[in-house]
C-alpha atoms as a PDB file:
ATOM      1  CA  UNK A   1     -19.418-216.569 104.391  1.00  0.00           C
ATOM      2  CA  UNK A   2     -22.750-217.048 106.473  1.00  0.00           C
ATOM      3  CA  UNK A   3     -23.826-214.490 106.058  1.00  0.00           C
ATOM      4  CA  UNK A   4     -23.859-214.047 102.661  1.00  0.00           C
ATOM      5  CA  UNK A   5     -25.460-217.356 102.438  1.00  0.00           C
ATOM      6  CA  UNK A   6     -28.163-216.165 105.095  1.00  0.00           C
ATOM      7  CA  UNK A   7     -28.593-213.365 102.801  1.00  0.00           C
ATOM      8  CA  UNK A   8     -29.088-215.381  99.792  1.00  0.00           C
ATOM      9  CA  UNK A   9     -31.673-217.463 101.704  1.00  0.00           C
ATOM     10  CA  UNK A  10     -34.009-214.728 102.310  1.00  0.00           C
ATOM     11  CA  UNK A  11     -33.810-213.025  98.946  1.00  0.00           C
ATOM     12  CA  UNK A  12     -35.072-216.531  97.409  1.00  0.00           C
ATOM     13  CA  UNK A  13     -37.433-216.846 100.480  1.00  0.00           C
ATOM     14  CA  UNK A  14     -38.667-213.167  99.611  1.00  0.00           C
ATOM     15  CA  UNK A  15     -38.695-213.872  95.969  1.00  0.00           C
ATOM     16  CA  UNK A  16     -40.580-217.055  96.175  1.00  0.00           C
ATOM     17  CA  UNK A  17     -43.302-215.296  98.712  1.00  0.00           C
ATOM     18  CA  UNK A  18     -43.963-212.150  96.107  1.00  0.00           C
ATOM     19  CA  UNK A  19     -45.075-215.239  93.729  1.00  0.00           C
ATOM     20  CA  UNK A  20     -47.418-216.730  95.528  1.00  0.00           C
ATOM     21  CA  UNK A  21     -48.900-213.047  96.412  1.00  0.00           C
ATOM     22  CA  UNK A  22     -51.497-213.487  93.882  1.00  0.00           C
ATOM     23  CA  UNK A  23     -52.306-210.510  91.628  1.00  0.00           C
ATOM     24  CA  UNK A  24     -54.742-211.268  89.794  1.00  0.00           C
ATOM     25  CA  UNK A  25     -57.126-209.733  87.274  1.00  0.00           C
ATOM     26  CA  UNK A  26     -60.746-210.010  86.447  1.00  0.00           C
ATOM     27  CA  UNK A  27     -63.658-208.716  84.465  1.00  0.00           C
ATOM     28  CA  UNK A  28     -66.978-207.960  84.676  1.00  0.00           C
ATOM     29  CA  UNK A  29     -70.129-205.918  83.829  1.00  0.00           C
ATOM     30  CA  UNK A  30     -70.962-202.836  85.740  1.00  0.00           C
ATOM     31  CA  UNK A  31     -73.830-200.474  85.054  1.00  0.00           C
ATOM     32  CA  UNK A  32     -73.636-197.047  84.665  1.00  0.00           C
ATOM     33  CA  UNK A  33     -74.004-194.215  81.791  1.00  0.00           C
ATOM     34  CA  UNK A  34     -71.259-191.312  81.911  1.00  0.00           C
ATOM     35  CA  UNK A  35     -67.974-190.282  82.685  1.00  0.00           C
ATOM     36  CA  UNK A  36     -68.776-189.361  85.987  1.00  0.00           C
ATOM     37  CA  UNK A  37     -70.136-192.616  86.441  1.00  0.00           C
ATOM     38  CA  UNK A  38     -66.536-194.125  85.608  1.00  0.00           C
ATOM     39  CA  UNK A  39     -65.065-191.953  88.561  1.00  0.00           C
ATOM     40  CA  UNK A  40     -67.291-193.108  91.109  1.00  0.00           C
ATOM     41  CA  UNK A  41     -67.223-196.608  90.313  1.00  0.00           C
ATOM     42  CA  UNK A  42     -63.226-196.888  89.837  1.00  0.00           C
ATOM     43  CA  UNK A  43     -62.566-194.322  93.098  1.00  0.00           C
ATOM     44  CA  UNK A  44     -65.268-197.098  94.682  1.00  0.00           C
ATOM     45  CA  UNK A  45     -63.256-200.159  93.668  1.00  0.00           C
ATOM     46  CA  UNK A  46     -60.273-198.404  94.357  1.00  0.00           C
ATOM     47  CA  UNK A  47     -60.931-197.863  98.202  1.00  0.00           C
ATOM     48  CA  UNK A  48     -61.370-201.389  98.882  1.00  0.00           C
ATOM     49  CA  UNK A  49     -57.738-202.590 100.683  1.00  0.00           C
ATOM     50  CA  UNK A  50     -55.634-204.796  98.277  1.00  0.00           C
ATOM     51  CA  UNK A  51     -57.028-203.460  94.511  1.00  0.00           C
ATOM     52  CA  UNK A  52     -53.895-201.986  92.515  1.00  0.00           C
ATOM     53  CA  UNK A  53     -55.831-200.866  89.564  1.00  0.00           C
ATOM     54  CA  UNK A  54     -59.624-200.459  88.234  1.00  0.00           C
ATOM     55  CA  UNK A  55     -60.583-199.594  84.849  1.00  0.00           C
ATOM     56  CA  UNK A  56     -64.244-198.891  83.655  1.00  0.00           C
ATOM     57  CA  UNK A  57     -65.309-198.542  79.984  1.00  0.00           C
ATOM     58  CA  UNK A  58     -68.430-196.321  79.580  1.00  0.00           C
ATOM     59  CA  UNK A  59     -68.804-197.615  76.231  1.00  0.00           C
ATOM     60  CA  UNK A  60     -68.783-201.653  76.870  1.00  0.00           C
ATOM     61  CA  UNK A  61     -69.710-201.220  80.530  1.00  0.00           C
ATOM     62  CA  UNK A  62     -66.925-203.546  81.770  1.00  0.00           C
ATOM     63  CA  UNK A  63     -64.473-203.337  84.256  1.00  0.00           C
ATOM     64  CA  UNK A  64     -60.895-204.838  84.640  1.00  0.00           C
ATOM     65  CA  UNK A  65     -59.602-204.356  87.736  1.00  0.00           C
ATOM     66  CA  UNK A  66     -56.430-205.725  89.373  1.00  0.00           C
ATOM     67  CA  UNK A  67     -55.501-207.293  92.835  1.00  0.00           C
ATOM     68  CA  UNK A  68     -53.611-208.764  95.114  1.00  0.00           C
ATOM     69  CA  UNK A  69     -55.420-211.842  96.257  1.00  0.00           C
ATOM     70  CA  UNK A  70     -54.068-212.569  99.419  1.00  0.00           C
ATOM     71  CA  UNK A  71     -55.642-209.166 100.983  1.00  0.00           C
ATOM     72  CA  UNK A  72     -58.774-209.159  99.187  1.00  0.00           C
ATOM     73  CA  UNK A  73     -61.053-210.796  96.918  1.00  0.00           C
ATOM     74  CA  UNK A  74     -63.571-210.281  94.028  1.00  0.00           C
ATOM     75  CA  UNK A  75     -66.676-210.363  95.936  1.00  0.00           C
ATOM     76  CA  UNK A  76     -65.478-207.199  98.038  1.00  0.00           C
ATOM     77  CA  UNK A  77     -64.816-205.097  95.014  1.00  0.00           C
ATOM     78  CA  UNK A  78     -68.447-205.694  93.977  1.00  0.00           C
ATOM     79  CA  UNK A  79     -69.515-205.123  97.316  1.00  0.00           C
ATOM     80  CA  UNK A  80     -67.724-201.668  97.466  1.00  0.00           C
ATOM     81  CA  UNK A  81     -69.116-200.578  93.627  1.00  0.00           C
ATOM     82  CA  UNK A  82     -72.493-201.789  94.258  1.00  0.00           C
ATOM     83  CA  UNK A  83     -72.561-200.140  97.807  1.00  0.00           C
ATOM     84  CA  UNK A  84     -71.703-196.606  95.625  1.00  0.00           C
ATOM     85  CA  UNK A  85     -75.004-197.345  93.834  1.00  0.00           C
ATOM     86  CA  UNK A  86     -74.010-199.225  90.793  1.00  0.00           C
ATOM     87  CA  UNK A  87     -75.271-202.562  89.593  1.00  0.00           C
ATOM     88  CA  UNK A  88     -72.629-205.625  88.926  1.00  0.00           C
ATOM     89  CA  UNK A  89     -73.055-208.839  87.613  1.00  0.00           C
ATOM     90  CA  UNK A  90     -72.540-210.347  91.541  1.00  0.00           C
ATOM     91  CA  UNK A  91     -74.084-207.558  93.727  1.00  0.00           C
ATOM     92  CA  UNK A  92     -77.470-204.967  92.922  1.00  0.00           C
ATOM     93  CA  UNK A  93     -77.186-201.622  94.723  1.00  0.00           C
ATOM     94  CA  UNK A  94     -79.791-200.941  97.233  1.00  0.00           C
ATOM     95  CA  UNK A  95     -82.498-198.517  96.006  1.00  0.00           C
ATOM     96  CA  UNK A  96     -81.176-196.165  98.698  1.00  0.00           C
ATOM     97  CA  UNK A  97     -77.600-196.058  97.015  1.00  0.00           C
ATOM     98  CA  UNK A  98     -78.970-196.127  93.524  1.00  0.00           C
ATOM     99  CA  UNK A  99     -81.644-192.829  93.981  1.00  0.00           C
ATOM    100  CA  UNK A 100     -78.160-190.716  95.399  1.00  0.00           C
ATOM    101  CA  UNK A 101     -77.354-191.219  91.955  1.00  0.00           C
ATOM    102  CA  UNK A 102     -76.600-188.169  90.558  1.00  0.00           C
ATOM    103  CA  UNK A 103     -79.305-187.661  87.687  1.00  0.00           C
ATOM    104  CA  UNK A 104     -77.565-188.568  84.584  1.00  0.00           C
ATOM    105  CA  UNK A 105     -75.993-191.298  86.127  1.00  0.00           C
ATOM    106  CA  UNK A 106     -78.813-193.091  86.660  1.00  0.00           C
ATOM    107  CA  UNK A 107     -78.887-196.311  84.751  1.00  0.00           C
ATOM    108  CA  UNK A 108     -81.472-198.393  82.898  1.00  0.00           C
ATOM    109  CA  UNK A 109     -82.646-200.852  85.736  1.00  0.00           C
ATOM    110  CA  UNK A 110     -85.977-202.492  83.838  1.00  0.00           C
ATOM    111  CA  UNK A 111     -84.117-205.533  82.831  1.00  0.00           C
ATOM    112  CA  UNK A 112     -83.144-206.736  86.588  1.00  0.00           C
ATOM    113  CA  UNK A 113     -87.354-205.873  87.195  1.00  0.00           C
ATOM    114  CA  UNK A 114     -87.445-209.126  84.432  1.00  0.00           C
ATOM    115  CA  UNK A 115     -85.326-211.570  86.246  1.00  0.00           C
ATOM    116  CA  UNK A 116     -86.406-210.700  89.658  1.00  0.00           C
ATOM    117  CA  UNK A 117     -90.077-211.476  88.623  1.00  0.00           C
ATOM    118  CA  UNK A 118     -88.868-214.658  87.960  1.00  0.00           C
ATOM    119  CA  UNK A 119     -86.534-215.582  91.038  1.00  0.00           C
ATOM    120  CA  UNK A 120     -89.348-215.127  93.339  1.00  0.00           C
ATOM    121  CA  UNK A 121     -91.699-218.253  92.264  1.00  0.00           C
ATOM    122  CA  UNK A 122     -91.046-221.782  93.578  1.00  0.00           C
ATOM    123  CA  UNK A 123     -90.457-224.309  91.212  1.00  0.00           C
END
């Protein structure tokens, strides 16, 4: 009879724990032209420890990727697309990453020139 009790315990413990594992999805802008470009910047999101899925449309430019939120977080999946030379909404690829580009995969970058012209004067 303990035991089965015992056993009971941990399967509620267990089950309670896999709810407060957070997967969670989110959305965002990422730059990029081609199909090729959708490879590289799901394989990029993919490698980061934690993301279950990643989705890029060419067409709208967003990606919907899914995680579990108690081994990573939003900011790292940025981190890993941006470091493959791709623009997102939180993090701008370095120059460096963005000329490995392969040609037709490189984006329009003139409107970030814009905004960064303006984040440099004091106020």
């Amino acid at each position: 009879m303990k035991t089965k009790v015992l056993s009971l315990v941990a399967m509620f413990v267990l089950g309670t724990f896999t709810l407060f594992a957070g997967e969670k999805t989110e959305k965002f802008k990422v730059k990029g032209n081609c199909g090729m470009c959708e490879k590289t910047i799901e394989k990029a999101a993919k490698s980061v420890e934690g993301v279950l899925t990643a989705d890029w449309n060419k067409e709208s430019k967003m990606m919907e990727v899914k995680f579990d939120d108690s081994k990573t977080d939003v900011h790292k999946v940025h981190m890993a697309i941006a470091k493959a030379g791709y623009d997102t909404e939180m993090h701008k690829a370095t120059d460096e990453a963005y000329n490995k580009l392969h040609g037709c995969c490189k984006y329009d970058r003139t409107d970030d020139k814009k905004s960064e012209s303006h984040e440099g004067h004091s106020h």
